[in-house]
N, C-alpha and C. Protein backbone atom coordinates (compact mmCIF):
# COMPACT_ATOMS: atom_id res chain seq x y z
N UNK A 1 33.61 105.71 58.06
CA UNK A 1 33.27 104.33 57.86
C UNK A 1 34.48 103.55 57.37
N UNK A 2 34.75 102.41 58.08
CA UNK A 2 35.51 101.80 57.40
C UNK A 2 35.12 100.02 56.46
N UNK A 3 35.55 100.24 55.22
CA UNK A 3 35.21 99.24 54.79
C UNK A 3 36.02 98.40 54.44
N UNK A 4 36.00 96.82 53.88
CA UNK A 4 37.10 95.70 53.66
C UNK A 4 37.14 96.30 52.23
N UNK A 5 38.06 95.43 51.73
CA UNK A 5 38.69 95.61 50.43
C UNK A 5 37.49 95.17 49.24
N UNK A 6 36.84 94.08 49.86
CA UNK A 6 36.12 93.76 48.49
C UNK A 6 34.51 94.62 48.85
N UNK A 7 33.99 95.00 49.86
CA UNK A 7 33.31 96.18 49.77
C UNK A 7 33.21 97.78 49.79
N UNK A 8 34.71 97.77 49.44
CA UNK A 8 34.88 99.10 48.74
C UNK A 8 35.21 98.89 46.98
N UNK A 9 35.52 97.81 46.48
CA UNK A 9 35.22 97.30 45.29
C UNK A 9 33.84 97.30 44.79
N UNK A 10 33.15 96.87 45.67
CA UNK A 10 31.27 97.20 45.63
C UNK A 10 30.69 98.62 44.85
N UNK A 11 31.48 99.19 46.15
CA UNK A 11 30.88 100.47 46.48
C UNK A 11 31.69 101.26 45.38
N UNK A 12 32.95 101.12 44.82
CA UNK A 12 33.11 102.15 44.01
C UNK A 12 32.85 101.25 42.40
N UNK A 13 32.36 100.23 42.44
CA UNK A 13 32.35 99.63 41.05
C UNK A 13 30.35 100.20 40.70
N UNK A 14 29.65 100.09 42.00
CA UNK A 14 28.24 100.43 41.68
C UNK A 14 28.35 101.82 40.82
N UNK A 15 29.10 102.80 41.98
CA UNK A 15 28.72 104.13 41.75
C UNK A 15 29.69 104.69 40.05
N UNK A 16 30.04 103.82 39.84
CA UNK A 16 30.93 103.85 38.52
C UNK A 16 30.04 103.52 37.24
N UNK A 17 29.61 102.27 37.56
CA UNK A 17 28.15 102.09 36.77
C UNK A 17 27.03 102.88 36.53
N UNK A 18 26.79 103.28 38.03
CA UNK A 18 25.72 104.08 37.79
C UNK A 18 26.21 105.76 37.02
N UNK A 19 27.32 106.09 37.00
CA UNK A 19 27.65 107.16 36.24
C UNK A 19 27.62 106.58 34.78
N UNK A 20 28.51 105.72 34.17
CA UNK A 20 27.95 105.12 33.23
C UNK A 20 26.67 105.15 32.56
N UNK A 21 25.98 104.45 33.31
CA UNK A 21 24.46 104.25 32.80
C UNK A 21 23.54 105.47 32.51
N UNK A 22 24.39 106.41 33.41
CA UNK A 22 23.58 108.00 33.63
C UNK A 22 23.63 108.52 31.94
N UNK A 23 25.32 108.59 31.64
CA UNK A 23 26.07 109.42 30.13
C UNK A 23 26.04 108.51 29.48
N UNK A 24 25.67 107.29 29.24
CA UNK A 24 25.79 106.32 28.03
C UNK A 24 24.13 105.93 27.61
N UNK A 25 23.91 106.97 27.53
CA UNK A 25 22.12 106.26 27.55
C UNK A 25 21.66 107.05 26.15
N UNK A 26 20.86 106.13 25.56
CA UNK A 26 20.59 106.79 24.06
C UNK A 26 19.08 107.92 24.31
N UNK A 27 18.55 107.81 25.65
CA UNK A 27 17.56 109.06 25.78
C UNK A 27 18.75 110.37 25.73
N UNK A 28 19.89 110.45 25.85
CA UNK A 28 20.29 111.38 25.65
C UNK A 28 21.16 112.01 24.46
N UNK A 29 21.84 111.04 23.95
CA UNK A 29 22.47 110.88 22.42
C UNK A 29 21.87 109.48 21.67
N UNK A 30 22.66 109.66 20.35
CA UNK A 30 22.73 108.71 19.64
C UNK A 30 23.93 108.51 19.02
N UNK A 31 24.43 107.48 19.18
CA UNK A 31 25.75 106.74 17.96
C UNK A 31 25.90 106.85 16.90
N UNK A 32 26.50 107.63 16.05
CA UNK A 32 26.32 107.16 14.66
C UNK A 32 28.47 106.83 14.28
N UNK A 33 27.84 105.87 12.74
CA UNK A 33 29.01 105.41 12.76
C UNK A 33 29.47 104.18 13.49
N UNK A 34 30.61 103.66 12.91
CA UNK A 34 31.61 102.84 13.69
C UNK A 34 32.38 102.85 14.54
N UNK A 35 33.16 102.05 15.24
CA UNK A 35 34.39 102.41 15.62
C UNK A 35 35.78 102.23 14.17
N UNK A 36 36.35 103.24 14.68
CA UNK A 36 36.76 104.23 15.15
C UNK A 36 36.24 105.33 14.79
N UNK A 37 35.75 105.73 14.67
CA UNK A 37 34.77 106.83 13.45
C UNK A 37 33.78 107.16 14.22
N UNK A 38 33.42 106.43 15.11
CA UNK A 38 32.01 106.59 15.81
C UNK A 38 31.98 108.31 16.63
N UNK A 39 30.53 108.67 16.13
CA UNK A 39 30.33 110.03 16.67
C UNK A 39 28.91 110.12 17.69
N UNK A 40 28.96 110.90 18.61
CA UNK A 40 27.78 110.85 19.55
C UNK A 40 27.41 112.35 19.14
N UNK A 41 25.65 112.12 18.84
CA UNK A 41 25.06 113.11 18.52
C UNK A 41 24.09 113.53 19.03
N UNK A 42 23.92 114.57 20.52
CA UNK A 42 22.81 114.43 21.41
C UNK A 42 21.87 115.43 21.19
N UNK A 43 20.90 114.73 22.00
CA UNK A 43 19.39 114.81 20.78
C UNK A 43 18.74 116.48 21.16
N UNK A 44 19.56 116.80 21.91
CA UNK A 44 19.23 118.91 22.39
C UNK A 44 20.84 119.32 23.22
N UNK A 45 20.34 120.79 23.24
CA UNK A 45 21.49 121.08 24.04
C UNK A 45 21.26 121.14 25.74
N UNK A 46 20.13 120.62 26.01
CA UNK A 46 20.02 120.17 27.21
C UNK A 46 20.79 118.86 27.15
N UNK A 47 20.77 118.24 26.45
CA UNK A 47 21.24 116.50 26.70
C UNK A 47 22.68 116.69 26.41
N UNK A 48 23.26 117.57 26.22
CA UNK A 48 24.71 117.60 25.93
C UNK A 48 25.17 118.25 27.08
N UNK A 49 24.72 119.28 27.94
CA UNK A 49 25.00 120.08 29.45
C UNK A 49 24.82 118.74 30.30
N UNK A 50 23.51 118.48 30.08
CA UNK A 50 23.36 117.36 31.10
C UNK A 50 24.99 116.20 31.26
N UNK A 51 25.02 115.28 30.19
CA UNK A 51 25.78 114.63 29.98
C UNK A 51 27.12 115.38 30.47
N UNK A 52 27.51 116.32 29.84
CA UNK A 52 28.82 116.86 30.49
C UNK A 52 28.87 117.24 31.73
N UNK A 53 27.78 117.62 32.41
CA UNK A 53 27.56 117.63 34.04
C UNK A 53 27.86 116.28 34.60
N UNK A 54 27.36 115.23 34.37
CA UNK A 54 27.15 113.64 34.85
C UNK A 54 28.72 113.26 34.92
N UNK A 55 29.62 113.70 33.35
CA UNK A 55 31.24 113.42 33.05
C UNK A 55 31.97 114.14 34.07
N UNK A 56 31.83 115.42 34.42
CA UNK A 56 32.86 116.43 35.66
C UNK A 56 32.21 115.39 36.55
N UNK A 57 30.97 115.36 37.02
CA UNK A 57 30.92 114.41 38.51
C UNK A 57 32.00 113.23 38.75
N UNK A 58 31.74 112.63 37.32
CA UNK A 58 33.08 111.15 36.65
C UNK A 58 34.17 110.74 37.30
N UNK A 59 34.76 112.18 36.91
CA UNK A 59 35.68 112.77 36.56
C UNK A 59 36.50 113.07 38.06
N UNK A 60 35.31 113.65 38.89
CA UNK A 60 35.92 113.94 40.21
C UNK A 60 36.13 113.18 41.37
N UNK A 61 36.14 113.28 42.23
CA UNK A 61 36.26 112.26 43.96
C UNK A 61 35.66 111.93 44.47
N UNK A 62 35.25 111.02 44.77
CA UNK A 62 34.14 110.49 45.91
C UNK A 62 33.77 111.43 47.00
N UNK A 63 32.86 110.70 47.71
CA UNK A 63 32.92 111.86 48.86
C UNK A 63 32.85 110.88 50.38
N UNK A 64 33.94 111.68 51.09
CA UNK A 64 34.46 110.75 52.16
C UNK A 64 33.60 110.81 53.00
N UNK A 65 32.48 111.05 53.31
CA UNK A 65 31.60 110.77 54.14
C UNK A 65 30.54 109.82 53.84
N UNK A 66 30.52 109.52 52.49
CA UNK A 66 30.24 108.47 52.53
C UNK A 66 30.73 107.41 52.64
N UNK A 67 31.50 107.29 51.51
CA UNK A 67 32.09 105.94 50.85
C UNK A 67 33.60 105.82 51.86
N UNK A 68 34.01 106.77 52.75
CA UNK A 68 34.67 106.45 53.78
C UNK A 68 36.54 107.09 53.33
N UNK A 69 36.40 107.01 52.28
CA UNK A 69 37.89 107.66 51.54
C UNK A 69 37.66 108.81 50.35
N UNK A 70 38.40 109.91 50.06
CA UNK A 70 38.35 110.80 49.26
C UNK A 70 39.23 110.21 48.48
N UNK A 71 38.25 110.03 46.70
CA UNK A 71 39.70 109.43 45.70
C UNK A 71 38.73 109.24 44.65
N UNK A 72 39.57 109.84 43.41
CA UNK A 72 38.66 110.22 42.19
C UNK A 72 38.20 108.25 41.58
N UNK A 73 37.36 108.34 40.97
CA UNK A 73 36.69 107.68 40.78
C UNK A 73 37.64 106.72 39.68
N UNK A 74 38.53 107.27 38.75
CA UNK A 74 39.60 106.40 37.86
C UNK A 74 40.51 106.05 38.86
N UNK A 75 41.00 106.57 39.54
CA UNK A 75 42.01 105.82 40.37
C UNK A 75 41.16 104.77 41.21
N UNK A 76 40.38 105.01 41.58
CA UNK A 76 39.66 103.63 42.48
C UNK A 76 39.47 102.41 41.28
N UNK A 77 38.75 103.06 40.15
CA UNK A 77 39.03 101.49 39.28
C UNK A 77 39.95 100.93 38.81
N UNK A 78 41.09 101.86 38.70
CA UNK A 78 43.10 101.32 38.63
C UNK A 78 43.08 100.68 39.53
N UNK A 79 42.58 101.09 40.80
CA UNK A 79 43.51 100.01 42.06
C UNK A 79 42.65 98.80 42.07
N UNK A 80 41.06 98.93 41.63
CA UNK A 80 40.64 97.40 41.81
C UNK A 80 41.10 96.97 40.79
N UNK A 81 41.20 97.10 39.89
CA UNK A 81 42.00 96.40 38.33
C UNK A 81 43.49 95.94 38.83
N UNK A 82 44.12 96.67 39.87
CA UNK A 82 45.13 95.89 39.95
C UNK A 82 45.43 95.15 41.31
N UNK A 83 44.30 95.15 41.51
CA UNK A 83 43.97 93.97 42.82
C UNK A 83 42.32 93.63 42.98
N UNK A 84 42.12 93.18 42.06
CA UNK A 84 40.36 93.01 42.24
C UNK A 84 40.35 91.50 43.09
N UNK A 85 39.15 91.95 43.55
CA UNK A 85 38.15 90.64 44.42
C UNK A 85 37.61 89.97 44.21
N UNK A 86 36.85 90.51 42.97
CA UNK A 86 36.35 89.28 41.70
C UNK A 86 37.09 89.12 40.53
N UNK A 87 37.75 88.01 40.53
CA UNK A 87 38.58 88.30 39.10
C UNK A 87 38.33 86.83 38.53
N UNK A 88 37.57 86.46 38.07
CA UNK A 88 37.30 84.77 37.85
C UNK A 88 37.59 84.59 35.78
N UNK A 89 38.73 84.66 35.98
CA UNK A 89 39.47 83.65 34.44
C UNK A 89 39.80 85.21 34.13
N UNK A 90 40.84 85.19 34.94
CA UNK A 90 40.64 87.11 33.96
C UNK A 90 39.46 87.72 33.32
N UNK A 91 38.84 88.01 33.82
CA UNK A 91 37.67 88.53 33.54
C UNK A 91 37.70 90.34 33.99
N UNK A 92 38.74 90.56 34.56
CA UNK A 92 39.27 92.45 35.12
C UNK A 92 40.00 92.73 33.61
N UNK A 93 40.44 92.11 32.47
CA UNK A 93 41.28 92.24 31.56
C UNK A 93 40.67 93.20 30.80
N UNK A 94 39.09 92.92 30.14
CA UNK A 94 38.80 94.36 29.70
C UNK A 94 38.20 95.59 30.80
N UNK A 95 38.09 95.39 31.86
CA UNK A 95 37.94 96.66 32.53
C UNK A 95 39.03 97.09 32.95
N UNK A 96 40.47 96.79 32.86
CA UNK A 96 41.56 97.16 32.89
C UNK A 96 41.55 97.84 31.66
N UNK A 97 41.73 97.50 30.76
CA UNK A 97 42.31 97.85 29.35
C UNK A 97 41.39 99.24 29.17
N UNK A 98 39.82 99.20 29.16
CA UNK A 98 39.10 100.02 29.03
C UNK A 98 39.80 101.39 29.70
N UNK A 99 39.58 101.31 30.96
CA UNK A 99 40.22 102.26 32.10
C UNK A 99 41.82 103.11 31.37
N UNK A 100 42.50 101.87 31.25
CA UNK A 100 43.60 102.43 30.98
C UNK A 100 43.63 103.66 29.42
N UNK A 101 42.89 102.78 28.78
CA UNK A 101 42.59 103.64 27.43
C UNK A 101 41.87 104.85 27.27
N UNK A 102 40.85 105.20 28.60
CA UNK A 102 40.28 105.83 28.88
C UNK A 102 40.77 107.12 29.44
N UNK A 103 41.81 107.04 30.80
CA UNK A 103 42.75 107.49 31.11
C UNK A 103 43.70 108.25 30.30
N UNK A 104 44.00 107.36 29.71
CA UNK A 104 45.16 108.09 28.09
C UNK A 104 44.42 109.05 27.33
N UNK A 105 43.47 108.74 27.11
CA UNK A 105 42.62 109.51 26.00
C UNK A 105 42.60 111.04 26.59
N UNK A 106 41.94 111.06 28.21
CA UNK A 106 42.05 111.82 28.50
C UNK A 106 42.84 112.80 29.17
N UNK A 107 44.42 112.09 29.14
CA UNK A 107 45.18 112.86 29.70
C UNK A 107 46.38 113.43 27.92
N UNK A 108 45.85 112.58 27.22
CA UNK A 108 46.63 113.05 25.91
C UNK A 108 45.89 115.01 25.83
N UNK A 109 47.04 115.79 25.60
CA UNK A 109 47.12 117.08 25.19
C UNK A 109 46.88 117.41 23.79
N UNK A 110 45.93 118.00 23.02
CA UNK A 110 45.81 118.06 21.90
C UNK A 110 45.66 120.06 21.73
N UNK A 111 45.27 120.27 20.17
CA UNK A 111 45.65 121.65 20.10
C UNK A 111 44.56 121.97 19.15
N UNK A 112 43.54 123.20 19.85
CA UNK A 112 42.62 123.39 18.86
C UNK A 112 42.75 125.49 18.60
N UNK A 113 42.44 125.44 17.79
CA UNK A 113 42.54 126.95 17.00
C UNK A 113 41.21 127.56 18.10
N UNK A 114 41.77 128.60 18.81
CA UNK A 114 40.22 129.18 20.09
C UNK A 114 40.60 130.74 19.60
N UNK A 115 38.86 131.09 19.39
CA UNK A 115 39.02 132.63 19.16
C UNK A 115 38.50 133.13 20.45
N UNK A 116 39.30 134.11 21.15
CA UNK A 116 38.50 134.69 22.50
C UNK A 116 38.39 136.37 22.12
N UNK A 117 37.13 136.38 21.96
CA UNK A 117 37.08 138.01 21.81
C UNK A 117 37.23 138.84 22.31
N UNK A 118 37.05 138.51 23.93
CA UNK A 118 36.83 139.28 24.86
C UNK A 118 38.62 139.96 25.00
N UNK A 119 39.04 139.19 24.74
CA UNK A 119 40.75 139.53 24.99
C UNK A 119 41.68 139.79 23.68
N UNK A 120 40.62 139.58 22.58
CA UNK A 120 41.02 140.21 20.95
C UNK A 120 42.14 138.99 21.00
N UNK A 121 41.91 137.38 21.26
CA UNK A 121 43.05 136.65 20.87
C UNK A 121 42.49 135.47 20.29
N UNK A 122 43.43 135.07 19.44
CA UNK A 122 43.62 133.90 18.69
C UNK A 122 44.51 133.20 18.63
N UNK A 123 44.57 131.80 19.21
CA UNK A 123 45.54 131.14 19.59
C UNK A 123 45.23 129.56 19.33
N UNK A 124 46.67 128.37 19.07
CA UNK A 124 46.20 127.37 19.06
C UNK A 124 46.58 127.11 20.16
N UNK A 125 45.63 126.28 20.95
CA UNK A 125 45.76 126.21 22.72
C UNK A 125 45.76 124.86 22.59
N UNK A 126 46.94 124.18 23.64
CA UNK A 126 47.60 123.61 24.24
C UNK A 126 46.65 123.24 24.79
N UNK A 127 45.68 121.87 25.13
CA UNK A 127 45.21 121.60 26.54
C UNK A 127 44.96 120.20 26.81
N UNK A 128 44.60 119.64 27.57
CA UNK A 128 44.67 118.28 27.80
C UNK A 128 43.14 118.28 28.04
N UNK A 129 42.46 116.76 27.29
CA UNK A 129 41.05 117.15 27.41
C UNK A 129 40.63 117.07 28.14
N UNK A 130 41.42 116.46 29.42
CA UNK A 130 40.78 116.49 30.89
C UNK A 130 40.54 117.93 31.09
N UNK A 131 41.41 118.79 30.56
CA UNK A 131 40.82 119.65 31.49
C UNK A 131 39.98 120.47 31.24
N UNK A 132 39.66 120.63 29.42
CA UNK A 132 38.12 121.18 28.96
C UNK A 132 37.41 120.65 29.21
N UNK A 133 37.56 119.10 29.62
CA UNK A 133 35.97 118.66 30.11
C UNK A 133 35.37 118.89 31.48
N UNK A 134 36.34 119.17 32.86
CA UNK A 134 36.10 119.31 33.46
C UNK A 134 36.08 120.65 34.07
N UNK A 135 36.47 122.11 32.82
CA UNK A 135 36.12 122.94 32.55
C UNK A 135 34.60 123.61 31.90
N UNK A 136 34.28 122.76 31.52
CA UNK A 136 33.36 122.77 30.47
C UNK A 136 32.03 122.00 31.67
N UNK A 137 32.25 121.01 32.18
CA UNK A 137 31.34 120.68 32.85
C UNK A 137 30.95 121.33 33.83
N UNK A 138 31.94 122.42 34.77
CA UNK A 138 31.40 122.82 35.84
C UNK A 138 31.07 123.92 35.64
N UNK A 139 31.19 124.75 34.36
CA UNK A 139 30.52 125.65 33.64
C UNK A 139 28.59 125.62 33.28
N UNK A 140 28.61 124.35 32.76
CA UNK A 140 27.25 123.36 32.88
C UNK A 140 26.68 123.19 33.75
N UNK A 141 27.10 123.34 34.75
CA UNK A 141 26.76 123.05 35.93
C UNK A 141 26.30 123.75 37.21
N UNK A 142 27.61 125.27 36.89
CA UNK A 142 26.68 126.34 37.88
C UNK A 142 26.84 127.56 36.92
N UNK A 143 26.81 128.53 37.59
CA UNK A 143 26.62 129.96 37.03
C UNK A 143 27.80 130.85 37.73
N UNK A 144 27.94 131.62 36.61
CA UNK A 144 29.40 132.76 36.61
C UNK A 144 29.84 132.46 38.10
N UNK A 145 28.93 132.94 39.08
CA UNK A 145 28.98 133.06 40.52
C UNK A 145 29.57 132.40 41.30
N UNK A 146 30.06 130.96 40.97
CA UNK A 146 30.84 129.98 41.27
C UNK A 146 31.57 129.37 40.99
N UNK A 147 32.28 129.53 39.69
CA UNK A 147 33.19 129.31 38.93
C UNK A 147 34.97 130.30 38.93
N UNK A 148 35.11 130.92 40.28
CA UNK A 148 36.54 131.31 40.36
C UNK A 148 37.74 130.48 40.21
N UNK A 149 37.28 129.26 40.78
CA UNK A 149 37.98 128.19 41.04
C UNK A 149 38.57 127.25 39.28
N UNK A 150 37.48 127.81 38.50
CA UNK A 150 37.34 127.55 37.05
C UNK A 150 38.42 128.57 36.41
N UNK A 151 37.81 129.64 36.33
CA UNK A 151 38.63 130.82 36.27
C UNK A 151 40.70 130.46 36.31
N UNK A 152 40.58 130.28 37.57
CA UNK A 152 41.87 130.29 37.83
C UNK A 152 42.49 128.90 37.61
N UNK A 153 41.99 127.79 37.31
CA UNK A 153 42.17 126.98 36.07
C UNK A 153 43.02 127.59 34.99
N UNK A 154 41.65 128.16 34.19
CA UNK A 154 41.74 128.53 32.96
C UNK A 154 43.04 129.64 32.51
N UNK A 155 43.68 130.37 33.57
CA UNK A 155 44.33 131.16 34.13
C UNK A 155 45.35 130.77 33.75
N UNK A 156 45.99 129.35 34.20
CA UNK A 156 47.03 128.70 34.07
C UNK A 156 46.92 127.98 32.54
N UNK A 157 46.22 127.57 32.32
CA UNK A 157 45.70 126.64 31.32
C UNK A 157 46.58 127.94 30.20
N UNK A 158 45.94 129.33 30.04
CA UNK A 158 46.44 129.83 29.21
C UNK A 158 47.61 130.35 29.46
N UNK A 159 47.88 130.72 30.39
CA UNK A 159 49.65 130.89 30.66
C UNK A 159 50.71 129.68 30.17
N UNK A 160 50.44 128.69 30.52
CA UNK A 160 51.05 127.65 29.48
C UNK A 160 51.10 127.69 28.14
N UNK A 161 50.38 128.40 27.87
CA UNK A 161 49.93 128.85 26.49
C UNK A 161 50.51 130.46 26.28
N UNK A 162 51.86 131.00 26.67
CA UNK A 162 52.02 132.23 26.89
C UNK A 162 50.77 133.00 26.16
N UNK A 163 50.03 133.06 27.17
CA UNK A 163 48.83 134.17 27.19
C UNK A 163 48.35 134.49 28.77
N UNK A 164 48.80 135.58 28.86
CA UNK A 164 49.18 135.96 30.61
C UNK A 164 47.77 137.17 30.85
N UNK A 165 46.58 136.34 31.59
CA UNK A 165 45.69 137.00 32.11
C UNK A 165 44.93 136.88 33.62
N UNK A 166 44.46 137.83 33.94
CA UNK A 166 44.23 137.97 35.15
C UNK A 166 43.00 137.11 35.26
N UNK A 167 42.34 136.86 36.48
CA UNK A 167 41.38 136.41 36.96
C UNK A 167 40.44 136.99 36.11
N UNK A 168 40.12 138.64 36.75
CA UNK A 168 38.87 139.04 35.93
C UNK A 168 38.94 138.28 34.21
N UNK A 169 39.68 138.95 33.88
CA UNK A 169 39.60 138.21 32.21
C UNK A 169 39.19 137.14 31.83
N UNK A 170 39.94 136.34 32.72
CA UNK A 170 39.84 134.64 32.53
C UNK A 170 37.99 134.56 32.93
N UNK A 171 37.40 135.16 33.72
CA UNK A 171 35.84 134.97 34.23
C UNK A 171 35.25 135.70 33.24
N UNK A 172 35.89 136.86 32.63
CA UNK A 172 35.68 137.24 30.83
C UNK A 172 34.98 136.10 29.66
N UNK A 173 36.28 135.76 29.68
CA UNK A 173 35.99 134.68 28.57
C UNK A 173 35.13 133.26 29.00
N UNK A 174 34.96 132.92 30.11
CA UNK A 174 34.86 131.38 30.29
C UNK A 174 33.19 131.00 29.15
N UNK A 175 32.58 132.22 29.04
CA UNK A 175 31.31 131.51 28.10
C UNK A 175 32.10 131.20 26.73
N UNK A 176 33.10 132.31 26.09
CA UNK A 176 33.77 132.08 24.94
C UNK A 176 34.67 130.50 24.89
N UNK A 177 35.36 129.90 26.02
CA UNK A 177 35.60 129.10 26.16
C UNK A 177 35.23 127.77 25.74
N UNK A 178 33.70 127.87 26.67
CA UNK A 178 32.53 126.95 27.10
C UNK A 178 32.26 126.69 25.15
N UNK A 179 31.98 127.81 24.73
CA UNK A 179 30.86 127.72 23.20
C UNK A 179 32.14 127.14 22.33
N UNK A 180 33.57 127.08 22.70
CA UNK A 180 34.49 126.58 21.79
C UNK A 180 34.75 124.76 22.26
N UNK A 181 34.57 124.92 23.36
CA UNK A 181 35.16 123.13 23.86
C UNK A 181 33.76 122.78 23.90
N UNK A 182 32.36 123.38 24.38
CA UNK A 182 31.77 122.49 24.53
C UNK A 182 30.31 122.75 23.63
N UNK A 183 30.28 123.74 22.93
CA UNK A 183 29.20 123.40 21.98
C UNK A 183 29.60 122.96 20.79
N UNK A 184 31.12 122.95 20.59
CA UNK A 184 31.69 122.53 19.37
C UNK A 184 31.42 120.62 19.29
N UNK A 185 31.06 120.27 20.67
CA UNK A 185 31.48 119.11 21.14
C UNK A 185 32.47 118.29 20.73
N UNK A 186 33.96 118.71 21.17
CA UNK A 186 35.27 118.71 20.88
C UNK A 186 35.52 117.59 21.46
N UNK A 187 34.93 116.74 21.90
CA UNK A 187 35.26 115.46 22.55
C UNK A 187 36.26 113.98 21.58
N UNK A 188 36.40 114.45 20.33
CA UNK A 188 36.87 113.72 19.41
C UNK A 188 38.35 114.59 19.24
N UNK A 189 38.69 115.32 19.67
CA UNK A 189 39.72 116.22 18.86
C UNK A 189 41.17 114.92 19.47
């Protein structure tokens, strides 16, 4: 399919929302606190899988059979932010800013203390939270059985981290992983 410029602005500003509306909804957490301080506290550990399932979808690419182009969902709102179709009095200024801050947050690398038993290690690991979240989500999402692709992620993830393990291992640990990035709900670190 091919679409014009300001109805692919449509089409990737709806489906952006509607991810939004999916993970920002208080049937599934609650706010507590201010900003900056502010903490999300969801109301089971179903509503916290869920939510981190909804964030990897976020997180990932469109799909070119529909929407006509393959392209993760932040880069489509960078490029309408820096050529939007509706832009009436600067009005793209905070969905620019948002995006961009958003972006940063998640490409900033931070370092948390991970015990993995399975491999008798303890380490402060190096990782960028993009990529526990979108570790962590597709963990949420399916079962051991489909997660190689995770695996060998995680593979690299810790080799950067001189900690040099094989596939099997890495499909070892990924629940030890999962219960450190994502039941800790490390989303603040």
């Amino acid at each position: 399919m091919n679409f014009s410029n300001t109805e692919r602005e449509v089409i990737f500003l709806k489906a952006v929302k509607e991810f939004i509306d999916e993970m920002v909804n208080y049937e599934v957490f609650d706010l507590n606190g201010s900003d900056p301080e502010s903490q999300i506290m969801f109301h089971s550990i179903t509503h916290q899988r869920f939510f981190n399932i909804i964030l990897v979808d976020f997180l990932s690419r469109s799909d070119k059979k529909v929407i006509g182009e393959q392209q993760s969902y932040l880069a489509a709102i960078q490029s309408i932010c820096q050529n939007p179709s509706f832009n009436d009095d600067d009005s793209i200024s905070n969905l620019a800013f948002a995006t961009d801050e958003f972006i940063g947050w998640l490409e900033q690398e931070v370092k948390a203390e991970t015990w993995l038993p399975s491999i008798e290690t303890n380490v402060m690991l190096s990782i960028k939270r993009i990529e526990f979240l979108k570790i962590c989500g597709n963990i949420s999402k399916h079962n051991f059985s489909r997660l190689s692709a995770v695996a060998k992620d995680l593979v690299k993830i810790l080799g950067k981290n001189n900690i040099n393990v094989g596939l099997e291992e890495a499909l070892l640990i990924l629940d030890e992983f999962y219960d450190r990035f994502h039941s800790d709900c490390t989303y603040h670190f």
